[in-house]
N, C-alpha and C. Protein backbone atom coordinates (compact mmCIF):
# COMPACT_ATOMS: atom_id res chain seq x y z
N UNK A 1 -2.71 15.03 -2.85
CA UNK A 1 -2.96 16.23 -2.10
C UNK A 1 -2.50 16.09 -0.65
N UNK A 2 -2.72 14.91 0.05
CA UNK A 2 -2.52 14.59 1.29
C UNK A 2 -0.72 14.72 1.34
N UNK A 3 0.07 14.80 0.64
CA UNK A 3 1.18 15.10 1.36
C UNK A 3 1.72 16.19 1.40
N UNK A 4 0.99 17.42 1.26
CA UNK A 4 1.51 18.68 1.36
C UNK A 4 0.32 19.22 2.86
N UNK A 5 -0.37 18.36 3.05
CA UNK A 5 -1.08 19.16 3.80
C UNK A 5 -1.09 18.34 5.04
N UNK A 6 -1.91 19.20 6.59
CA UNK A 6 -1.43 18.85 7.58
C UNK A 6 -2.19 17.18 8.13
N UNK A 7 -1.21 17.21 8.89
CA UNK A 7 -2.08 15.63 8.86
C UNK A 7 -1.73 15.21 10.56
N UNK A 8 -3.33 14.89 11.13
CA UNK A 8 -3.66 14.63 12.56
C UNK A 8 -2.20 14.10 12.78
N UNK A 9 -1.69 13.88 14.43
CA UNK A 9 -1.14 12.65 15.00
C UNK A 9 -1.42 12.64 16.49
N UNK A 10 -1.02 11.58 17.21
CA UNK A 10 -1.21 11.51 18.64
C UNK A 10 -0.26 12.74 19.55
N UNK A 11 0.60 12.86 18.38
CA UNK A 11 1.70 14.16 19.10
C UNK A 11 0.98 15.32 19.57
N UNK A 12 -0.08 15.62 17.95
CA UNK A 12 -0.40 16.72 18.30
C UNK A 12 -1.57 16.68 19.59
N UNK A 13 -1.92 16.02 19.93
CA UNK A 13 -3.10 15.68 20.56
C UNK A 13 -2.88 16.32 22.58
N UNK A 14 -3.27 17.09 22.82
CA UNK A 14 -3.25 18.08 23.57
C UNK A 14 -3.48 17.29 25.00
N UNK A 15 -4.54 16.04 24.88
CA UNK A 15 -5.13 15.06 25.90
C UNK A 15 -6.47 15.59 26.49
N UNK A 16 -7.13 16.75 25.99
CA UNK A 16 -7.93 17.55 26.29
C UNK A 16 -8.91 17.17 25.62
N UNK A 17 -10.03 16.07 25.22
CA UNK A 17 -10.74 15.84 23.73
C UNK A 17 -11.43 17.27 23.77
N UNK A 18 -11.99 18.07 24.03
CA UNK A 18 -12.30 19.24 23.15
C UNK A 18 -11.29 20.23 22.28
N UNK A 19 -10.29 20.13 23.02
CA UNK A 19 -9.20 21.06 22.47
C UNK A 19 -9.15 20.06 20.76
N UNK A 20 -8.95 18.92 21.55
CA UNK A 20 -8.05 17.79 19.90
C UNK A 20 -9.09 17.47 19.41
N UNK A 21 -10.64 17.31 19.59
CA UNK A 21 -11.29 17.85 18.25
C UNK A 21 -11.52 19.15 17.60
N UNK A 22 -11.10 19.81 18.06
CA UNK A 22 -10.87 21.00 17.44
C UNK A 22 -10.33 21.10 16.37
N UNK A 23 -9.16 20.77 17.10
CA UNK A 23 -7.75 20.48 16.02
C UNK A 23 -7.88 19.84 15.23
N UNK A 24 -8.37 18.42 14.89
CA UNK A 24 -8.70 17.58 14.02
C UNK A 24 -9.49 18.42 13.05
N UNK A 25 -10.90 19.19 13.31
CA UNK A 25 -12.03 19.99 12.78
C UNK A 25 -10.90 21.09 12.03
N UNK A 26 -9.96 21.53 12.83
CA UNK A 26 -9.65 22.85 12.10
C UNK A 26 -8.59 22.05 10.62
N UNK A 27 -7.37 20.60 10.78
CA UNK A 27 -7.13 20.17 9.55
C UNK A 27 -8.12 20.12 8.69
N UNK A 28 -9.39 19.38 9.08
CA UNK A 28 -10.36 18.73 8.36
C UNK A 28 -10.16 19.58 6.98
N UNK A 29 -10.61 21.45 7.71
CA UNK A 29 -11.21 22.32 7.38
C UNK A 29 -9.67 22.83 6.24
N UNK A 30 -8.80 23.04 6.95
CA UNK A 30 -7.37 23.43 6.12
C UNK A 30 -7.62 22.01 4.76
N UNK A 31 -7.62 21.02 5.02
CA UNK A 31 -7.55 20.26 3.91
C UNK A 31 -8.97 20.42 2.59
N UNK A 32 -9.94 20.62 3.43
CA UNK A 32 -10.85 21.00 2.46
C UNK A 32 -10.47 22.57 1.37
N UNK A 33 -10.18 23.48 2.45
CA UNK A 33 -9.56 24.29 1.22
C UNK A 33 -8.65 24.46 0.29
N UNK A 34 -7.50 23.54 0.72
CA UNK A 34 -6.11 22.86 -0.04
C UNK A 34 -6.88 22.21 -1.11
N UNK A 35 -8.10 21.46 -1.07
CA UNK A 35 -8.39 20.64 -2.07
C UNK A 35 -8.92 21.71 -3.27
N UNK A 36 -9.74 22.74 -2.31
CA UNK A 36 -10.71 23.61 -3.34
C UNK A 36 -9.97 24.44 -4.31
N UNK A 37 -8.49 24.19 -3.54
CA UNK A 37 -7.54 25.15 -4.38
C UNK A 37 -6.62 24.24 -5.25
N UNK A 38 -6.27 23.08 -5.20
CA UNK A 38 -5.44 22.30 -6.57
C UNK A 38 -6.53 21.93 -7.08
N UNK A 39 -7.85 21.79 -6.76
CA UNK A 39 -9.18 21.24 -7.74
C UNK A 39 -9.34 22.05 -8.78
N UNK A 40 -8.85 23.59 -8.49
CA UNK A 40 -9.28 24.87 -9.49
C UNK A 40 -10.46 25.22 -9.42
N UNK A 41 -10.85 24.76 -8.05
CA UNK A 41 -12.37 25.35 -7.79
C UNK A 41 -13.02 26.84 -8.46
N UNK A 42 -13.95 27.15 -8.34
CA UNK A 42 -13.89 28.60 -8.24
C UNK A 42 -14.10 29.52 -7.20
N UNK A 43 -13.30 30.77 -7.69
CA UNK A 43 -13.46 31.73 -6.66
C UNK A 43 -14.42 31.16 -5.24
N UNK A 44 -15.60 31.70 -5.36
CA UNK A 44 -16.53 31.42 -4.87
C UNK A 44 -16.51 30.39 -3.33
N UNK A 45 -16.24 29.23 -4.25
CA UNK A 45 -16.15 28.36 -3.49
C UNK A 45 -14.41 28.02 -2.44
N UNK A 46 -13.30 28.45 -3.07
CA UNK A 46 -12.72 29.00 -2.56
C UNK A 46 -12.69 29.87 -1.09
N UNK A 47 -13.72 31.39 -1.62
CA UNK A 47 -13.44 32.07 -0.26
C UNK A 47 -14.40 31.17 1.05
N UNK A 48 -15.38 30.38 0.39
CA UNK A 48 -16.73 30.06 1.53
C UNK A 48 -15.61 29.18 2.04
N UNK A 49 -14.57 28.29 2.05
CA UNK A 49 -13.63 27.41 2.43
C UNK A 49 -12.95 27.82 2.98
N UNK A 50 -12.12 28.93 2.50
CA UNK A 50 -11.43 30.09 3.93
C UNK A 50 -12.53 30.83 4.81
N UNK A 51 -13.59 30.89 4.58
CA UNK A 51 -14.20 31.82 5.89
C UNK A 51 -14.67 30.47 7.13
N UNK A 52 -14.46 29.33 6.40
CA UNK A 52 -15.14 28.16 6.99
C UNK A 52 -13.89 27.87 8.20
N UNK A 53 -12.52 27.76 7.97
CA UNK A 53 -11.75 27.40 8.22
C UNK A 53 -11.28 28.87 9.47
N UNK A 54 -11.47 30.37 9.05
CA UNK A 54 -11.27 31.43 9.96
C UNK A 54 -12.26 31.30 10.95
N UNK A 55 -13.41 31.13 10.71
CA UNK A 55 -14.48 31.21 11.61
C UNK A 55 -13.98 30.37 12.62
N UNK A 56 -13.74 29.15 12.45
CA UNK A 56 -13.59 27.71 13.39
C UNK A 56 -12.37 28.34 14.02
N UNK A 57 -11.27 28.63 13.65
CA UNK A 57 -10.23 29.01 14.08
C UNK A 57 -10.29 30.16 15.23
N UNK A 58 -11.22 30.91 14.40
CA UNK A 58 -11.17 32.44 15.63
C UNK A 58 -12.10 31.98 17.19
N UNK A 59 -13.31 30.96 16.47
CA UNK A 59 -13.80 30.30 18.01
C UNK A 59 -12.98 29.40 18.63
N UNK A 60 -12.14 29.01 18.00
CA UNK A 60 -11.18 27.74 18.95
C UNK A 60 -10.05 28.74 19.58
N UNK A 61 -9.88 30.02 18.91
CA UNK A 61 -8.94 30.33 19.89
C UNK A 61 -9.40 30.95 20.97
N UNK A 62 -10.71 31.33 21.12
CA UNK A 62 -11.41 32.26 22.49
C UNK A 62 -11.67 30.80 23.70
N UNK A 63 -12.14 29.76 23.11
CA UNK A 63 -12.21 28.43 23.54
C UNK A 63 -10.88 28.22 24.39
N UNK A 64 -10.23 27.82 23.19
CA UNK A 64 -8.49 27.33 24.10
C UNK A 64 -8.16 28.14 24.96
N UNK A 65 -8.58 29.45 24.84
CA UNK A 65 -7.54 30.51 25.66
C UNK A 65 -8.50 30.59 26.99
N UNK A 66 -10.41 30.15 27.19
CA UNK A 66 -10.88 29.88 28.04
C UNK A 66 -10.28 28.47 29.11
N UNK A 67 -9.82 27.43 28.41
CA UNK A 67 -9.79 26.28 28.87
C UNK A 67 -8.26 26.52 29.66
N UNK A 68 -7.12 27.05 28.91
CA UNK A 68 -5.82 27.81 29.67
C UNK A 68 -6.04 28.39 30.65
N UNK A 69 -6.83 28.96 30.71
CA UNK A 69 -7.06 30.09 31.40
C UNK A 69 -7.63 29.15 32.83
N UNK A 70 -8.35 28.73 32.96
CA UNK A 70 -9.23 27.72 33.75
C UNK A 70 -8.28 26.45 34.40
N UNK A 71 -7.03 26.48 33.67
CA UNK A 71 -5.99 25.34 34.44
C UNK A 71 -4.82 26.39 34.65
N UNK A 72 -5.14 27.42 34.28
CA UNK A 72 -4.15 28.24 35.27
C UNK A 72 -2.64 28.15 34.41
N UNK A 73 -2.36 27.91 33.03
CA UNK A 73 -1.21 27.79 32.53
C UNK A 73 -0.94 29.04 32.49
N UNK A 74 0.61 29.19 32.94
CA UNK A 74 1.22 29.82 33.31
C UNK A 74 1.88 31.25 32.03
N UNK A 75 1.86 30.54 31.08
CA UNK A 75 2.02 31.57 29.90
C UNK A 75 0.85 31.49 28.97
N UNK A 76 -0.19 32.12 29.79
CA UNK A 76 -1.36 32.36 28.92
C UNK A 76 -1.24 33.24 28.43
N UNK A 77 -1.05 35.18 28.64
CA UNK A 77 -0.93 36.12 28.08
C UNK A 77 0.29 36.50 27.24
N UNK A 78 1.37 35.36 27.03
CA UNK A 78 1.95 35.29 25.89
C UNK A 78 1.12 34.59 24.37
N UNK A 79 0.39 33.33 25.18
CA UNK A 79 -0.08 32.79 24.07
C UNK A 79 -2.01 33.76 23.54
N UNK A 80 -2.25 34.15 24.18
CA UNK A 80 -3.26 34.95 23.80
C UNK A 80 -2.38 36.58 22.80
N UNK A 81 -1.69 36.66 23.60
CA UNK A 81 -1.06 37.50 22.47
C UNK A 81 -0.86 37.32 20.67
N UNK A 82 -0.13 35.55 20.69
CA UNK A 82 -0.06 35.24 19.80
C UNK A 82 -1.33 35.16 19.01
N UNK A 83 -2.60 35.02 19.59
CA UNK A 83 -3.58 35.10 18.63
C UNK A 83 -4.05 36.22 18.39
N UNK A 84 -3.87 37.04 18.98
CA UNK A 84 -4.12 38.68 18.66
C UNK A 84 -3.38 39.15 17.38
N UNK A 85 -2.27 38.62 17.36
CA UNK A 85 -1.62 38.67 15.87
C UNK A 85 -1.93 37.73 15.05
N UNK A 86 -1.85 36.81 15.27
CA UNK A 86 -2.70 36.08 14.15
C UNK A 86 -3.81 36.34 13.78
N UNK A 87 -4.80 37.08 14.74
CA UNK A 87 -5.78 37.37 13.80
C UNK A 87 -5.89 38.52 13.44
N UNK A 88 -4.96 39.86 13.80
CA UNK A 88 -4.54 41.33 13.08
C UNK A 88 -4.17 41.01 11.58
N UNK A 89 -3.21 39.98 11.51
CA UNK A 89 -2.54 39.34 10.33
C UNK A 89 -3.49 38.98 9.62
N UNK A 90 -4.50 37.88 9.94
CA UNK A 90 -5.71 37.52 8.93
C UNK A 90 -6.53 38.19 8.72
N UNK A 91 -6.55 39.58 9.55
CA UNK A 91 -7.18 40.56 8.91
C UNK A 91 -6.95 41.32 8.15
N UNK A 92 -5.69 42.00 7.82
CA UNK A 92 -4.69 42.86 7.25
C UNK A 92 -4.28 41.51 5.68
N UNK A 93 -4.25 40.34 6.15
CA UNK A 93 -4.38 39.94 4.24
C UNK A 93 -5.85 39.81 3.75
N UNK A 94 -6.82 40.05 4.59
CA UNK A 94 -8.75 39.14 3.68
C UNK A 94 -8.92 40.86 2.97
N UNK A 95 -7.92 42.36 4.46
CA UNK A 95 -8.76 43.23 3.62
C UNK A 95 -7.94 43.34 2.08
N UNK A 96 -6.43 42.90 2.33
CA UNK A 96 -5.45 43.40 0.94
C UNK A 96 -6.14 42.66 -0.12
N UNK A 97 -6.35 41.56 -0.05
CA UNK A 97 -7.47 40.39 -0.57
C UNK A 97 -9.05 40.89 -1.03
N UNK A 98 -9.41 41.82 -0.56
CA UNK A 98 -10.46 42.43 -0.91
C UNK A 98 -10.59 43.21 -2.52
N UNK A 99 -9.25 43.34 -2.55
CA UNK A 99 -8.50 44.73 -3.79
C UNK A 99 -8.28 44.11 -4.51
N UNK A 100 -7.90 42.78 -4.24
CA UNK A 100 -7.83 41.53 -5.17
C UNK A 100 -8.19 41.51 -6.66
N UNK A 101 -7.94 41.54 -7.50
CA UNK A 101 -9.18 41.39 -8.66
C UNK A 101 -8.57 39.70 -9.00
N UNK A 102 -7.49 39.46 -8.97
CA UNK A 102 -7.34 38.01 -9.59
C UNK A 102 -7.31 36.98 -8.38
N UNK A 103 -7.88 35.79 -8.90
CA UNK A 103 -8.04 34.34 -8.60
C UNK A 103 -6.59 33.83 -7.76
N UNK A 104 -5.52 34.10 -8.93
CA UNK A 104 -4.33 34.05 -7.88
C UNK A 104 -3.48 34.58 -6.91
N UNK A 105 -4.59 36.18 -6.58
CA UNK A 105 -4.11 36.77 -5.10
C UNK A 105 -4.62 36.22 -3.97
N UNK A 106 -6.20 35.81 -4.68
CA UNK A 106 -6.86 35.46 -3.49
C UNK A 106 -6.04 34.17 -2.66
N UNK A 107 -6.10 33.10 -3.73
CA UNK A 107 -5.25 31.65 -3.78
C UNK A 107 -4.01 32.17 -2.84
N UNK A 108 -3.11 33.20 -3.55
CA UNK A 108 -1.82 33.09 -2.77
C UNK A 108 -2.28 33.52 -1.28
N UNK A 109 -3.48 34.52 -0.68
CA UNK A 109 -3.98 34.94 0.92
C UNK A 109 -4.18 34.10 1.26
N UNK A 110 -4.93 33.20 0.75
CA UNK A 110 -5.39 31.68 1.25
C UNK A 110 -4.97 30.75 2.01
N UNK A 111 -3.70 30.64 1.04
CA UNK A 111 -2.69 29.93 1.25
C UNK A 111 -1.69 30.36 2.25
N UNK A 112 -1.29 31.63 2.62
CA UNK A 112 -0.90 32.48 3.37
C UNK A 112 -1.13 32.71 4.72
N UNK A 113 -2.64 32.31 4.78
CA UNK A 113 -3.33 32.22 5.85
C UNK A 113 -3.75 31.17 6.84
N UNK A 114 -3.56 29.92 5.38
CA UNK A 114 -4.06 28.53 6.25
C UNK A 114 -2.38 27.73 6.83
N UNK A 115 -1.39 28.48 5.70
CA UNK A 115 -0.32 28.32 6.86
C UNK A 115 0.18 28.76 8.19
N UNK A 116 -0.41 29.94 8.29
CA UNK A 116 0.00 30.73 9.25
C UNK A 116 -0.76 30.04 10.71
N UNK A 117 -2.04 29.30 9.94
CA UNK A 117 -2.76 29.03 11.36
C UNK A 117 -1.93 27.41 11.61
N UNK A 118 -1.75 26.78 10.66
CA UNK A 118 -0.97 25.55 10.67
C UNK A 118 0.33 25.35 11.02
N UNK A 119 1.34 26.54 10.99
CA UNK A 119 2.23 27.00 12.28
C UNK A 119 2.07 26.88 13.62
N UNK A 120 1.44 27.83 13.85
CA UNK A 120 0.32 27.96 14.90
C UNK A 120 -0.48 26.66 15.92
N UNK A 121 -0.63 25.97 15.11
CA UNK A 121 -1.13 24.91 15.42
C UNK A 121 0.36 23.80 16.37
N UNK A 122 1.11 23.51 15.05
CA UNK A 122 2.40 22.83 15.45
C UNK A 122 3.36 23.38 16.07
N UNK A 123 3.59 24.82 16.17
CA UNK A 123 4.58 25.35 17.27
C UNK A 123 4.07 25.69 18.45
N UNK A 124 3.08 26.98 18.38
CA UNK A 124 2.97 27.61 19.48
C UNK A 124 1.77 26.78 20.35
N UNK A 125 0.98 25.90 19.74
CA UNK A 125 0.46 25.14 20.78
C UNK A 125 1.27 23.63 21.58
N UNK A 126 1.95 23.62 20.61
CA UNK A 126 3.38 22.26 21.14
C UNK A 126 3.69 23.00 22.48
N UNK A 127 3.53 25.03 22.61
CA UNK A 127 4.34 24.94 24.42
C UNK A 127 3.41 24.49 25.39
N UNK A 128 1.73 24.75 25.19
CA UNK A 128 1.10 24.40 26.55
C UNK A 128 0.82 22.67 26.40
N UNK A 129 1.18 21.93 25.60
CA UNK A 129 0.25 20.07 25.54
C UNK A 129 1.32 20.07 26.43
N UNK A 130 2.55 19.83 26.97
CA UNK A 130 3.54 19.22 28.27
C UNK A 130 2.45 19.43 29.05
N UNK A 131 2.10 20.63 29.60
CA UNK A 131 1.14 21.39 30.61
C UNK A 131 0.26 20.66 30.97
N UNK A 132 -0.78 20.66 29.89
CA UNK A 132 -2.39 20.39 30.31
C UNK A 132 -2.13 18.85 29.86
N UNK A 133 -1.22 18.17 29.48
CA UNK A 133 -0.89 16.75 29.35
C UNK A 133 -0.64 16.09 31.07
N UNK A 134 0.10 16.90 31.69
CA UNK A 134 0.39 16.56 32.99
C UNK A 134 -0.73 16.68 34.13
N UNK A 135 -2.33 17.27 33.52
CA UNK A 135 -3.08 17.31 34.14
C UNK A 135 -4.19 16.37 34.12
N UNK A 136 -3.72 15.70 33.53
CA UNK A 136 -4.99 14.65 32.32
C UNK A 136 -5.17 13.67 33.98
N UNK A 137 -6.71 13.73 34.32
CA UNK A 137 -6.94 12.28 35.29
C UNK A 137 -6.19 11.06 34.92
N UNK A 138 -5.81 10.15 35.93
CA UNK A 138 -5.17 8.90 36.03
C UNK A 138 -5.80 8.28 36.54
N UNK A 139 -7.14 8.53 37.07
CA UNK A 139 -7.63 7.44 37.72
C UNK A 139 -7.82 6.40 37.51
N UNK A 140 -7.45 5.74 35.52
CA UNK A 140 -7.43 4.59 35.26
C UNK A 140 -6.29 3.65 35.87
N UNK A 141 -5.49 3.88 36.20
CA UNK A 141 -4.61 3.83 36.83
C UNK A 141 -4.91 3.28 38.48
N UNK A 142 -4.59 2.04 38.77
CA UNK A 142 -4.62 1.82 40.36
C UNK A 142 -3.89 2.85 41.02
N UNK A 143 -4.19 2.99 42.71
CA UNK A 143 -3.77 4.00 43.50
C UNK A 143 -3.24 4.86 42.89
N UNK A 144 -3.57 5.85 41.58
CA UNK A 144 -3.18 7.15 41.20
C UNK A 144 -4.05 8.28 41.90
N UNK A 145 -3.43 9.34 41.45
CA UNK A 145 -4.63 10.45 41.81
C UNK A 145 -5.75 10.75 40.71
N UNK A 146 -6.80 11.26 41.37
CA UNK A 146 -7.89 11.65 40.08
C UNK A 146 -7.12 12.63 39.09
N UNK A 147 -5.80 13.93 39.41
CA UNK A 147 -5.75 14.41 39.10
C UNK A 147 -3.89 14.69 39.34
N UNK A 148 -2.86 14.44 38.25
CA UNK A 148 -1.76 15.09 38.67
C UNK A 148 -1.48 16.26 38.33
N UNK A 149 -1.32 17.06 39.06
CA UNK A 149 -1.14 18.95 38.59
C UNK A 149 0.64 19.05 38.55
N UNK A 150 1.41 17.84 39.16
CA UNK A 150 2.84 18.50 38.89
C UNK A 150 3.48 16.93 38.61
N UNK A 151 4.33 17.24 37.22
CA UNK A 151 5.03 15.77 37.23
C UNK A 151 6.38 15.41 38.37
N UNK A 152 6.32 16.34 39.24
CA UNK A 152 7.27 15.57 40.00
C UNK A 152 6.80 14.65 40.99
N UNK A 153 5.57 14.43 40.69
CA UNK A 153 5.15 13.69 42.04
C UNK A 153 4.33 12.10 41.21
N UNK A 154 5.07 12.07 39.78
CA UNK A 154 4.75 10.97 39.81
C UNK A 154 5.91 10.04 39.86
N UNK A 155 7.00 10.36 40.11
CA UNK A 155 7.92 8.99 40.82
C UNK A 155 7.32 8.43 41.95
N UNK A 156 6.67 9.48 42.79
CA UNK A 156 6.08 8.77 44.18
C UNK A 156 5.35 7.62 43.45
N UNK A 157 4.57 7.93 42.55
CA UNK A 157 3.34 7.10 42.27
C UNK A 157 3.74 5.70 41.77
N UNK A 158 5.46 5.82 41.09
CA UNK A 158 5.51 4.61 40.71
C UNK A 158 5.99 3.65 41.74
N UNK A 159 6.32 4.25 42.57
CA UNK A 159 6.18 3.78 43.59
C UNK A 159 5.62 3.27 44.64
N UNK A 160 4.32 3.07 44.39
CA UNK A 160 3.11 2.63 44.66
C UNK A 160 2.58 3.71 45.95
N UNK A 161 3.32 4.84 45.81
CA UNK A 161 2.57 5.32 46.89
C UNK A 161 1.49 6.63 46.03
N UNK A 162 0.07 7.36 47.06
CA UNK A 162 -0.68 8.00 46.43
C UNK A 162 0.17 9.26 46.14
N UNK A 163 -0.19 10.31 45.65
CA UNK A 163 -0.40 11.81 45.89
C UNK A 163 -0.56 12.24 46.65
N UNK A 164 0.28 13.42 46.84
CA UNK A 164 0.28 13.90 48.55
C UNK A 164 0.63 13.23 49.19
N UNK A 165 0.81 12.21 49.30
CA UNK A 165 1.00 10.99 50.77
C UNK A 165 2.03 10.37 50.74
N UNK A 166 3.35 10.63 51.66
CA UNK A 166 4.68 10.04 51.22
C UNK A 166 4.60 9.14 52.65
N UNK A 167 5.24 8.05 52.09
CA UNK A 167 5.86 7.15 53.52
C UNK A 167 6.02 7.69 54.90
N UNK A 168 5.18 7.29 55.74
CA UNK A 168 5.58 7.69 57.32
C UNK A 168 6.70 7.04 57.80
N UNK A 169 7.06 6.32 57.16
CA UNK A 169 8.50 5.97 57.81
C UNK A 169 9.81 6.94 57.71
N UNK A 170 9.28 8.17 56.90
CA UNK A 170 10.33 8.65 56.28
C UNK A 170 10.93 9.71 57.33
């Protein structure tokens, strides 16, 4: 089962630990319903696995788009857009899905749906991790800053000089 479905890495990992347990929580959740669906689960158990997996999804995106929002990334109201359709979209297949009478419409929405967020996941959040990656504290780091907000200022740093603070000799 594990090689059709999505699987953690450090790539995806945002540097944010709330954001990237999220993310981890929301595969967890995609793989649990991938399973419920080559297991031949039933129905039943099926939809409680997609509502498990929408629910988490629709709070992680009001979440993420709080935490964007709060570092000031610069194409937030593109990417809030994108979830406005993604979740018009997951609404417009659960209601076609409603009319459903067979096992394998639901299966094919399902499936329809947990890709769409697993897109989602690997493209359109791949544009802000550069971003909020470049904001991550360094203070482990001797003479870094608590905080770099722009990567051009860490050549200074390898340079042993701080943030903000360039050579007076200069």
């Amino acid at each position: 089962m594990d090689s059709f479905t999505l699987q953690w890495s450090e790539e995806l990992g945002s540097g944010w630990p709330d954001l990237d347990e999220e993310h981890r929580h929301f595969i967890a959740l995609s793989k649990g319903l991938m399973k419920s669906i080559v297991d031949r689960r039933e129905l039943p158990e099926i939809r409680k696995n997609l509502q498990l997996l929408l629910k988490a999804s629709l709070l992680h995106f009001e979440h993420e788009e709080k935490i964007l929002q709060g570092q000031g990334y610069p194409e937030l109201a593109f990417h809030v857009l994108e979830h406005r359709s993604i979740s018009q979209h997951i609404d417009e297949i659960l209601e076609a899905a409603h009319d459903h009478a067979t096992m394998y419409q639901w299966i094919d929405s399902a499936l329809a749906i947990e890709r769409m967020l697993a897109e989602h996941l690997l493209l359109a959040d791949s544009n802000y991790r550069p971003y909020l990656r470049s904001l991550i504290s360094l203070s482990e780091f001797p003479g870094s800053c608590d905080t770099v907000a722009n990567q051009s200022e860490w050549p200074a740093m390898a340079q042993g000089e701080r943030c903000g603070e360039r050579n007076s000799q200069e």
